[in-house]
C-alpha atoms as a PDB file:
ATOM      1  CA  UNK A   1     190.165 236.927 115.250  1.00  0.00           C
ATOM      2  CA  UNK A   2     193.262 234.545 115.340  1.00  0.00           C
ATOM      3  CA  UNK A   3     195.562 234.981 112.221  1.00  0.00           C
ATOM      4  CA  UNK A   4     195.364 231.338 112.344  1.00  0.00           C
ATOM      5  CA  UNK A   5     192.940 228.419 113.651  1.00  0.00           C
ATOM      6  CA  UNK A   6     194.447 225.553 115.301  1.00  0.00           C
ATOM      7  CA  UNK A   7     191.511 223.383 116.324  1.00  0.00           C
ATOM      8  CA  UNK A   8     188.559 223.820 114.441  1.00  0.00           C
ATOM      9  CA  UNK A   9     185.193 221.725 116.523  1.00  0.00           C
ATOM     10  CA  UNK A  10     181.884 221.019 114.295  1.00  0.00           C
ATOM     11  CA  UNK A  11     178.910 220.071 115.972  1.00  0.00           C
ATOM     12  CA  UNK A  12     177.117 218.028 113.184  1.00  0.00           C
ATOM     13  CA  UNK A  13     173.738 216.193 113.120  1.00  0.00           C
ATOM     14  CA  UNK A  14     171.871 214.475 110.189  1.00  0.00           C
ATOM     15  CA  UNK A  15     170.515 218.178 108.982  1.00  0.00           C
ATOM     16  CA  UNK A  16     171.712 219.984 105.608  1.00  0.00           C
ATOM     17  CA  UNK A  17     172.655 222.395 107.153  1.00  0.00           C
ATOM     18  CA  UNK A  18     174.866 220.539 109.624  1.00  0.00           C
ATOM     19  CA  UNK A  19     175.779 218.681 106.420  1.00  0.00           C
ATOM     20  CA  UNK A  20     177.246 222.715 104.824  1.00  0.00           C
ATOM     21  CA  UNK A  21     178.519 223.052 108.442  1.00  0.00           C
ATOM     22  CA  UNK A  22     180.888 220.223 108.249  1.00  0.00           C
ATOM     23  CA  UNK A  23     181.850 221.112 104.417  1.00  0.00           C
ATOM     24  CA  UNK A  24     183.036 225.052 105.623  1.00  0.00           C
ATOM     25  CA  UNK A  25     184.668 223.252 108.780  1.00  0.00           C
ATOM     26  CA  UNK A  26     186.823 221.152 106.528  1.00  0.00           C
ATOM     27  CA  UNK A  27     187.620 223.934 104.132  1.00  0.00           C
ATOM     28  CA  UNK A  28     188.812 226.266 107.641  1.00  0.00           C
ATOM     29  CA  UNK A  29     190.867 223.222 109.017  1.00  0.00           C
ATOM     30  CA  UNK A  30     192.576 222.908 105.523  1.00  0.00           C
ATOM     31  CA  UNK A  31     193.470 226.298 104.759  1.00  0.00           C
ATOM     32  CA  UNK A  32     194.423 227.058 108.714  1.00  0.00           C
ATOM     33  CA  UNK A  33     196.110 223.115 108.456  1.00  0.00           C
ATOM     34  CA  UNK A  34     194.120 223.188 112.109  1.00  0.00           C
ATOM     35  CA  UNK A  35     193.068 219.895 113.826  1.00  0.00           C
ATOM     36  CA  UNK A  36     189.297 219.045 112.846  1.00  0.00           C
ATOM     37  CA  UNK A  37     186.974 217.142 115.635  1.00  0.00           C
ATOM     38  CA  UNK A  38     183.420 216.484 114.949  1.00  0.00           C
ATOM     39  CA  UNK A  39     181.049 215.879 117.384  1.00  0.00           C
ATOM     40  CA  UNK A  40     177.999 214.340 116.878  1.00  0.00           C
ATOM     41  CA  UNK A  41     175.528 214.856 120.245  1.00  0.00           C
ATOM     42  CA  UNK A  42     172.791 212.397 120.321  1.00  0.00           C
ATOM     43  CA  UNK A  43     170.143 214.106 121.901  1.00  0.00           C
ATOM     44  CA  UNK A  44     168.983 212.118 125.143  1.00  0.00           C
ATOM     45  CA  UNK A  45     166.976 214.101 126.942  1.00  0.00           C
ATOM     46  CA  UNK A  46     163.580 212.761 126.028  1.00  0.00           C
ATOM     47  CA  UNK A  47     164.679 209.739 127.310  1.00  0.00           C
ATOM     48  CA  UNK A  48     165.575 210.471 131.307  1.00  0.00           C
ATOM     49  CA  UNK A  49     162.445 208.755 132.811  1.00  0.00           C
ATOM     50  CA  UNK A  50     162.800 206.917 136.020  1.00  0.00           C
ATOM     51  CA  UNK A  51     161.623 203.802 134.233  1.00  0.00           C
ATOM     52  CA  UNK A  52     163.056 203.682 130.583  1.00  0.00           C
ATOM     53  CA  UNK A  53     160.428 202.138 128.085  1.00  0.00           C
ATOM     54  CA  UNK A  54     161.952 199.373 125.810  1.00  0.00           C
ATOM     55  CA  UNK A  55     160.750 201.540 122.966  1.00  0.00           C
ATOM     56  CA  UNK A  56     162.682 204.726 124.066  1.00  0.00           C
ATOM     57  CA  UNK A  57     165.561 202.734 124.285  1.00  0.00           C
ATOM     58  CA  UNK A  58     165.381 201.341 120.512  1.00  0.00           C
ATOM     59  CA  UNK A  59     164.752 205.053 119.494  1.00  0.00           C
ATOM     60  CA  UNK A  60     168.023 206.265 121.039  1.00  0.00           C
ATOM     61  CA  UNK A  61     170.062 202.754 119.984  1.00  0.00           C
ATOM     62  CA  UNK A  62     169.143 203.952 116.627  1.00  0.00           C
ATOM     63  CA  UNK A  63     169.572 207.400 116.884  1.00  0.00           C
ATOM     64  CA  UNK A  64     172.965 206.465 118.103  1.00  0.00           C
ATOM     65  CA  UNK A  65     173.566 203.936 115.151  1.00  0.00           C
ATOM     66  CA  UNK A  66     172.870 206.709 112.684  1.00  0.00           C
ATOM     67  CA  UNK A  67     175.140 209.224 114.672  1.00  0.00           C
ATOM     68  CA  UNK A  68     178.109 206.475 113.743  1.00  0.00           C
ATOM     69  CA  UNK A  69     177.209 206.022 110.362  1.00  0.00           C
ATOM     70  CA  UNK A  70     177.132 209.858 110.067  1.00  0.00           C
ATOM     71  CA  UNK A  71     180.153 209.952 111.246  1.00  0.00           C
ATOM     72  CA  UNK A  72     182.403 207.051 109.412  1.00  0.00           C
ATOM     73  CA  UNK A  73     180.893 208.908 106.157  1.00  0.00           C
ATOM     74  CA  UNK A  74     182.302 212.217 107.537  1.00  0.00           C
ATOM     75  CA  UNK A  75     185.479 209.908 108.736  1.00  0.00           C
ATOM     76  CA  UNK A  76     185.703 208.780 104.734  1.00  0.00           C
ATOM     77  CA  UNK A  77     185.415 212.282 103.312  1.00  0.00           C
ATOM     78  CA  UNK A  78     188.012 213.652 105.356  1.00  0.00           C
ATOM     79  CA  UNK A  79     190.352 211.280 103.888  1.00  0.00           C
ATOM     80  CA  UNK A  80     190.306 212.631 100.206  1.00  0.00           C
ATOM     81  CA  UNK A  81     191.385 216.501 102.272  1.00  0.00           C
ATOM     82  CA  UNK A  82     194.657 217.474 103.024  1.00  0.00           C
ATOM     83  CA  UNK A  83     192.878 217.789 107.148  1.00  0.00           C
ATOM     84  CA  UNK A  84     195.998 217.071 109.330  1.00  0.00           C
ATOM     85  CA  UNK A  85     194.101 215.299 112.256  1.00  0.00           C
ATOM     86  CA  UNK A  86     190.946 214.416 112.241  1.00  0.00           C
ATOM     87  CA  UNK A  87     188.831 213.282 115.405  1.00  0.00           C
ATOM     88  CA  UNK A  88     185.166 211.983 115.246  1.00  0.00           C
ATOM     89  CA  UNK A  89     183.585 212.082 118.732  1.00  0.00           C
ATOM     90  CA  UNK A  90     179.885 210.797 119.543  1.00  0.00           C
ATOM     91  CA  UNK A  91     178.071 211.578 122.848  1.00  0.00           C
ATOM     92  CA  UNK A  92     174.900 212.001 124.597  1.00  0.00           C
ATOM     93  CA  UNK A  93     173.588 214.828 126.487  1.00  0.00           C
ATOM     94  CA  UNK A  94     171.317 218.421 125.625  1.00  0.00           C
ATOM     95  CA  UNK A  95     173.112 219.882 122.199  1.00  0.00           C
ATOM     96  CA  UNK A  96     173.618 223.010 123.272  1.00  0.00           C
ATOM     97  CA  UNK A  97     175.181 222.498 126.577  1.00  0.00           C
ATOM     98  CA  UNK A  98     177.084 219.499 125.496  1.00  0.00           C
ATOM     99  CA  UNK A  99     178.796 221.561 122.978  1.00  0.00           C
ATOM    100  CA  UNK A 100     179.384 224.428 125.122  1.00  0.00           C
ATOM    101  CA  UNK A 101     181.397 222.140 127.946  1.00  0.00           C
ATOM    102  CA  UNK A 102     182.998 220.302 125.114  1.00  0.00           C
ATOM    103  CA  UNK A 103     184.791 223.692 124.028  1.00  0.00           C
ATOM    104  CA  UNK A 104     185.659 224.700 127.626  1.00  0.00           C
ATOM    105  CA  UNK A 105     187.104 221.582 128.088  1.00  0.00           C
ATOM    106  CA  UNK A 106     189.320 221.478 125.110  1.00  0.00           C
ATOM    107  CA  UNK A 107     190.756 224.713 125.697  1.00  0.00           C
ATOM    108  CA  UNK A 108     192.483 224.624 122.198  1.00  0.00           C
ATOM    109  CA  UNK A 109     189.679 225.019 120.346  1.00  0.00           C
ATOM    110  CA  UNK A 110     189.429 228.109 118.979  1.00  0.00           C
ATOM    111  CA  UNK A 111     186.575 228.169 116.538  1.00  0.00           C
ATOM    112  CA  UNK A 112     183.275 226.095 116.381  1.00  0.00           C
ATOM    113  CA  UNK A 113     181.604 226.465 113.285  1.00  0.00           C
ATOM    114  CA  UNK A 114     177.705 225.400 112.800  1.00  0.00           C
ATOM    115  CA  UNK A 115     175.086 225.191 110.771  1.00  0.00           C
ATOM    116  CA  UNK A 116     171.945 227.885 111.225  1.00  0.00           C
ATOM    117  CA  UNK A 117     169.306 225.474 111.961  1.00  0.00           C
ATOM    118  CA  UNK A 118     169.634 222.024 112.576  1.00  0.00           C
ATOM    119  CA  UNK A 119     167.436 218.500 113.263  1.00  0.00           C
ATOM    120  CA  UNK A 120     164.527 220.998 114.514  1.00  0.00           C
ATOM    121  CA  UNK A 121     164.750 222.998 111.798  1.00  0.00           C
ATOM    122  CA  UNK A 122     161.305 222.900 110.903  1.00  0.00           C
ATOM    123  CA  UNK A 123     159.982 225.044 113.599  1.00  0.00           C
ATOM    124  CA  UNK A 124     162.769 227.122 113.560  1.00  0.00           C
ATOM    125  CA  UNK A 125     162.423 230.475 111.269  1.00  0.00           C
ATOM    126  CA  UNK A 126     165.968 232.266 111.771  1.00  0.00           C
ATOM    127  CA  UNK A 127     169.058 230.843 114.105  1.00  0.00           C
ATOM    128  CA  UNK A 128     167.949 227.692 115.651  1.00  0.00           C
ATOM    129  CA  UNK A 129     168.516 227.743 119.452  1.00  0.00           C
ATOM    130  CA  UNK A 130     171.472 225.409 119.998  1.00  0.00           C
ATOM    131  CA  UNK A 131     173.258 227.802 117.295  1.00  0.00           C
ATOM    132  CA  UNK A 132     171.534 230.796 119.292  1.00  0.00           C
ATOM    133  CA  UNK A 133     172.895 229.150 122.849  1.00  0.00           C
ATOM    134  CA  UNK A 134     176.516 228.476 121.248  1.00  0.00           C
ATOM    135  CA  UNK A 135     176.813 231.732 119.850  1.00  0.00           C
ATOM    136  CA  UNK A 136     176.237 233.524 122.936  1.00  0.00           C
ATOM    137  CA  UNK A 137     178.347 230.827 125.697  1.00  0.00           C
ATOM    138  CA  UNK A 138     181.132 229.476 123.468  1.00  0.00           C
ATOM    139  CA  UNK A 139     184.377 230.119 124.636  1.00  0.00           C
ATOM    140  CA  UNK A 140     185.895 230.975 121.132  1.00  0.00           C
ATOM    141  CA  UNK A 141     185.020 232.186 118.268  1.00  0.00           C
ATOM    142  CA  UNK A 142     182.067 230.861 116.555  1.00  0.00           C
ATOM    143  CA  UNK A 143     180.915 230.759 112.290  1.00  0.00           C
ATOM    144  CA  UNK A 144     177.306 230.165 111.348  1.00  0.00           C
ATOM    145  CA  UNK A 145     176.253 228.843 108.056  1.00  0.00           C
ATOM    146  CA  UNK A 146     173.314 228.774 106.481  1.00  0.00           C
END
């Protein structure tokens, strides 16, 4: 373990436990004085059909309407820390392996912290499987919360 974390990357959805997640992440960035990047993935892959239906495209528009809100709130909360730099990134792909490539291509990350569970967390009992997936591929260290 690194003495000191310089770039800190939280995955974060609309879950509590994302919510804790992003609360720890802040606290690690301000002690460490690391840079802080959230990254909200809106999950898309229901939606690859040859021929999207209107309605599948108002479900994601709106899943990706709430992923900015999440994120300006996140934005505004970060403002009353002492967090350095602070970077707010929305995309679309499969959680898991769209946090996974985002940490191999930032190569100065150097911890991802998560929360247990997340949006699926109903059917979930223990570590949900994008936390189980990042735990075992991530290319730095990695801190679950529950």
């Amino acid at each position: 373990m690194p003495s000191r974390y310089t770039h800190v990357l939280v995955p974060v959805d609309s879950s509590d436990a994302a919510q804790a997640a992003f609360t720890e992440a802040v606290n690690i960035a301000q002690r460490h004085h690391a840079q802080l990047t959230a990254l909200y993935v809106v999950d898309d892959s229901a939606y690859h059909t040859p021929a999207l239906d209107p309605v599948l495209t108002e479900l994601l528009d709106a899943e990706a309407a709430h992923a900015r809100d999440a994120m300006r709130q996140r934005q505004q909360f970060v403002t009353t820390t002492t967090v350095p730099d602070f970077k707010a990134e929305i995309t679309y792909g499969i959680p898991k392996h769209t946090i996974e490539d985002y940490a191999k291509q930032h190569a100065d990350i150097d911890l991802i912290v998560l929360g247990a569970t997340g949006k699926d967390s109903p059917q979930r009992v223990a570590v949900g499987s994008t936390t189980s997936y990042v735990v075992d591929h991530a290319p730095c260290n990695v801190i679950v919360i529950r």
